[in-house]
C-alpha atoms as a PDB file:
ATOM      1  CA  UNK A   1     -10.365   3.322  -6.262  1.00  0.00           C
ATOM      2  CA  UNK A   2      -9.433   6.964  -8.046  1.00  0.00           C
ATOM      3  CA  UNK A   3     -12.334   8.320  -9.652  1.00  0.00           C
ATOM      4  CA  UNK A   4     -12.430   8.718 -13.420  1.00  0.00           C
ATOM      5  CA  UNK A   5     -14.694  11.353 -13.674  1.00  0.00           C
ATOM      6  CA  UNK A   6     -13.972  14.056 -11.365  1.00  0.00           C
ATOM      7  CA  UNK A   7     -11.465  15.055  -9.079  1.00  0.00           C
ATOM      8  CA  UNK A   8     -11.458  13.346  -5.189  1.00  0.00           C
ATOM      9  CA  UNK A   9     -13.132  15.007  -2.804  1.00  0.00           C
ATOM     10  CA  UNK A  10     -10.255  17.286  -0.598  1.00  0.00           C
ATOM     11  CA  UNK A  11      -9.722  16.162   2.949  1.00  0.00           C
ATOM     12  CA  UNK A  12     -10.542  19.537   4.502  1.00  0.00           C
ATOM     13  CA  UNK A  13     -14.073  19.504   2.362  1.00  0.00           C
ATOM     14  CA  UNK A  14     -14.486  15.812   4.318  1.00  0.00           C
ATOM     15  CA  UNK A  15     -13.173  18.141   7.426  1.00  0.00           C
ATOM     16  CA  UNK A  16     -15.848  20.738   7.580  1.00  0.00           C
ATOM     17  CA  UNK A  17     -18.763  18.705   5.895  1.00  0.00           C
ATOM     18  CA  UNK A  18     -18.362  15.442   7.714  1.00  0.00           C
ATOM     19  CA  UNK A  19     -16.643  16.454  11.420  1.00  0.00           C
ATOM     20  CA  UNK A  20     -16.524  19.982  12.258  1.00  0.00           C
ATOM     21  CA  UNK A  21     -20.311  21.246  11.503  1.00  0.00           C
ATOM     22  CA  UNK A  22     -22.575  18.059  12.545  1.00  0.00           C
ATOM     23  CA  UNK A  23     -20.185  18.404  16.039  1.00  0.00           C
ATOM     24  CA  UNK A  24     -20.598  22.122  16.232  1.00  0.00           C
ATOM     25  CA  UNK A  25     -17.160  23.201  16.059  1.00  0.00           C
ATOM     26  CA  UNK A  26     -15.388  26.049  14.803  1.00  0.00           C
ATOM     27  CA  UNK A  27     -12.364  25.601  12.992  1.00  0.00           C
ATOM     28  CA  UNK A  28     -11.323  28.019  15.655  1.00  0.00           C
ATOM     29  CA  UNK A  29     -11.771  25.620  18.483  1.00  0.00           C
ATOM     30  CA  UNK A  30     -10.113  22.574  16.646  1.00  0.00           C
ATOM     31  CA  UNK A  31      -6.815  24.561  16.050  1.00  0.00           C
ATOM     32  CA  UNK A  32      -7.134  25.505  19.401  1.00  0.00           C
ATOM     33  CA  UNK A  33      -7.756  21.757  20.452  1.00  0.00           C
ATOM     34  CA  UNK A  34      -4.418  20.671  18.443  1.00  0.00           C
ATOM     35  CA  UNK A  35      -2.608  23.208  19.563  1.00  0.00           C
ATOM     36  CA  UNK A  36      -1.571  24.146  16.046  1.00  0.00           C
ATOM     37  CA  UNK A  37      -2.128  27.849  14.683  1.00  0.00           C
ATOM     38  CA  UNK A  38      -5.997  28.066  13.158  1.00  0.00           C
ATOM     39  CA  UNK A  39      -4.381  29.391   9.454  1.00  0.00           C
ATOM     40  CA  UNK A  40      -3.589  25.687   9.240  1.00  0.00           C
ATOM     41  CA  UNK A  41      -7.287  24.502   9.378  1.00  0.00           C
ATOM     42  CA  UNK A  42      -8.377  27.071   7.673  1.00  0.00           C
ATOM     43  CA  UNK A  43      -6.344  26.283   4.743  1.00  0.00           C
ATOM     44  CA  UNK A  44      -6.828  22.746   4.905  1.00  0.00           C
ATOM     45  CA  UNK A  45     -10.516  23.729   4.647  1.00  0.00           C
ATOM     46  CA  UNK A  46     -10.196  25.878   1.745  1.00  0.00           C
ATOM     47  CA  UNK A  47      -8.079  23.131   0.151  1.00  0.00           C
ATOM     48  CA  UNK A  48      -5.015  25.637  -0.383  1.00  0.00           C
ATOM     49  CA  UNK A  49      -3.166  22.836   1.976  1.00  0.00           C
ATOM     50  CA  UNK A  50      -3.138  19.313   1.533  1.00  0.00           C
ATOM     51  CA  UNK A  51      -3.178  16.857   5.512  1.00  0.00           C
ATOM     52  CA  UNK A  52       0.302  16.525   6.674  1.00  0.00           C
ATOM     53  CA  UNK A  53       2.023  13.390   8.435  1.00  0.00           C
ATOM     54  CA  UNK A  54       1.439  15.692  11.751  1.00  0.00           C
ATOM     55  CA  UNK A  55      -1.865  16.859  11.103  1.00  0.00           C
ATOM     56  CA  UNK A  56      -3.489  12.911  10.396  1.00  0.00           C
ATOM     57  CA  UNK A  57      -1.958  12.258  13.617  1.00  0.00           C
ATOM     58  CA  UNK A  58      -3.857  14.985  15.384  1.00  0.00           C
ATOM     59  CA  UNK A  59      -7.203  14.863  13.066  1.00  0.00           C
ATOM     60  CA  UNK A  60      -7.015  10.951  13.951  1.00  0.00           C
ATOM     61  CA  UNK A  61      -6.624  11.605  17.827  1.00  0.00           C
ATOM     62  CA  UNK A  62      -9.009  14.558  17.628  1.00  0.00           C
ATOM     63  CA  UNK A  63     -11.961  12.635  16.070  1.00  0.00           C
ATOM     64  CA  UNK A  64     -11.164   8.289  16.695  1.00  0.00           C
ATOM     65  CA  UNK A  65     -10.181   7.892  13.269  1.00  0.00           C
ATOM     66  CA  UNK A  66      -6.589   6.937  11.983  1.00  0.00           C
ATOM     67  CA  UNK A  67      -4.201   8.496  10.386  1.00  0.00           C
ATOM     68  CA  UNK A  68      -4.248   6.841   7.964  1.00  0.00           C
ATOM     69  CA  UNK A  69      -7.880   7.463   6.999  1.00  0.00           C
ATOM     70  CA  UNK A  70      -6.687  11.486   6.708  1.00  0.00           C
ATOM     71  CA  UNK A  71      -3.658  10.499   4.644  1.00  0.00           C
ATOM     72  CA  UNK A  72      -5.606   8.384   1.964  1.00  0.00           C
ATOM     73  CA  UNK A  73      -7.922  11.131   2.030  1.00  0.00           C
ATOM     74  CA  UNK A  74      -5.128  13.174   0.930  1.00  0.00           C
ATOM     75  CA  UNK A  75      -3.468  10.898  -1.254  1.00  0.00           C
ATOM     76  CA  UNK A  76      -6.366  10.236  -3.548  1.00  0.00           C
ATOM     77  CA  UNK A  77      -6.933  14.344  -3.836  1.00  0.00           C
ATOM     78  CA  UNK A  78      -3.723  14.735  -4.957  1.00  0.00           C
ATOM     79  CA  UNK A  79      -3.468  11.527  -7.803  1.00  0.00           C
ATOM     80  CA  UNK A  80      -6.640  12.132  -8.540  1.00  0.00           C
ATOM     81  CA  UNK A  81      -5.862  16.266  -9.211  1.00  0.00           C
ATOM     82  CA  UNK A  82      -2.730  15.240 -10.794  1.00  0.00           C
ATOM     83  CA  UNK A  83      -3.848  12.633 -13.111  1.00  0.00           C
ATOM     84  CA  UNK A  84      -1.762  13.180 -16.491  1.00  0.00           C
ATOM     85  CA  UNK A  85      -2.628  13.831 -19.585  1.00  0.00           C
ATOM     86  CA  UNK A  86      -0.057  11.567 -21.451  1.00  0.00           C
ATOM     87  CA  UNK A  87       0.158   7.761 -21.351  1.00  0.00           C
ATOM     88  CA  UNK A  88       3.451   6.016 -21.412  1.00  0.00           C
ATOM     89  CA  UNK A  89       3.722   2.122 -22.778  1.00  0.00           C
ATOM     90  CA  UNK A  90       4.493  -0.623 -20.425  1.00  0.00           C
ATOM     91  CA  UNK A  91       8.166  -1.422 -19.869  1.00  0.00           C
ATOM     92  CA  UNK A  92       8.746  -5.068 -21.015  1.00  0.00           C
ATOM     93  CA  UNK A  93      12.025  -6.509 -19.769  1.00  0.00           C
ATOM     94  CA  UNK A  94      14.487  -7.643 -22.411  1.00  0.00           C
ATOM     95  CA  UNK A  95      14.956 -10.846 -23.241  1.00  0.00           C
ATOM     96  CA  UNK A  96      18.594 -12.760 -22.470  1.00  0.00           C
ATOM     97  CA  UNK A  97      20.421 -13.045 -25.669  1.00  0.00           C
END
């Protein structure tokens, strides 16, 4: 469920918070254990990147999650960030004359 009252937490705060420090790695050493270049984590971490397709997969394999776990992460920053101000009404189909 999409908080009301504050924006989602971002995936790479869940990242540093909830993986990286209590194991004791950098974000160094996980860009180095992906193989992908560290600017990636880093940004992730800052939350000037949102978790890519590829980078669930390799968070998911990384720590014995899913990918999905990293994508909903992501998806519920970004509707929850994005949330609009405006309201349409409902669409009601027409009836058959």
């Amino acid at each position: 469920m999409l908080p009301t009252n504050r924006i989602s937490t971002h995936p790479g705060i869940i990242l540093l918070n909830e993986y990286l420090e209590p194991m004791g790695f950098t974000q160094t050493e996980l860009a180095d254990h992906l193989g992908i270049p560290v600017q990636r984590i880093k940004e992730i971490v800052r939350g000037k990147r949102g978790v890519s397709s590829e980078t669930a997969w390799l968070l998911s394999e990384a720590f014995e999650t899913s990918p999905q776990f990293w994508l909903n992460l992501q998806s519920m920053y970004d509707l929850s960030s994005t949330r609009p101000k405006r309201h349409v009404r409902p669409l009601r189909a027409v009836s058959a004359k």
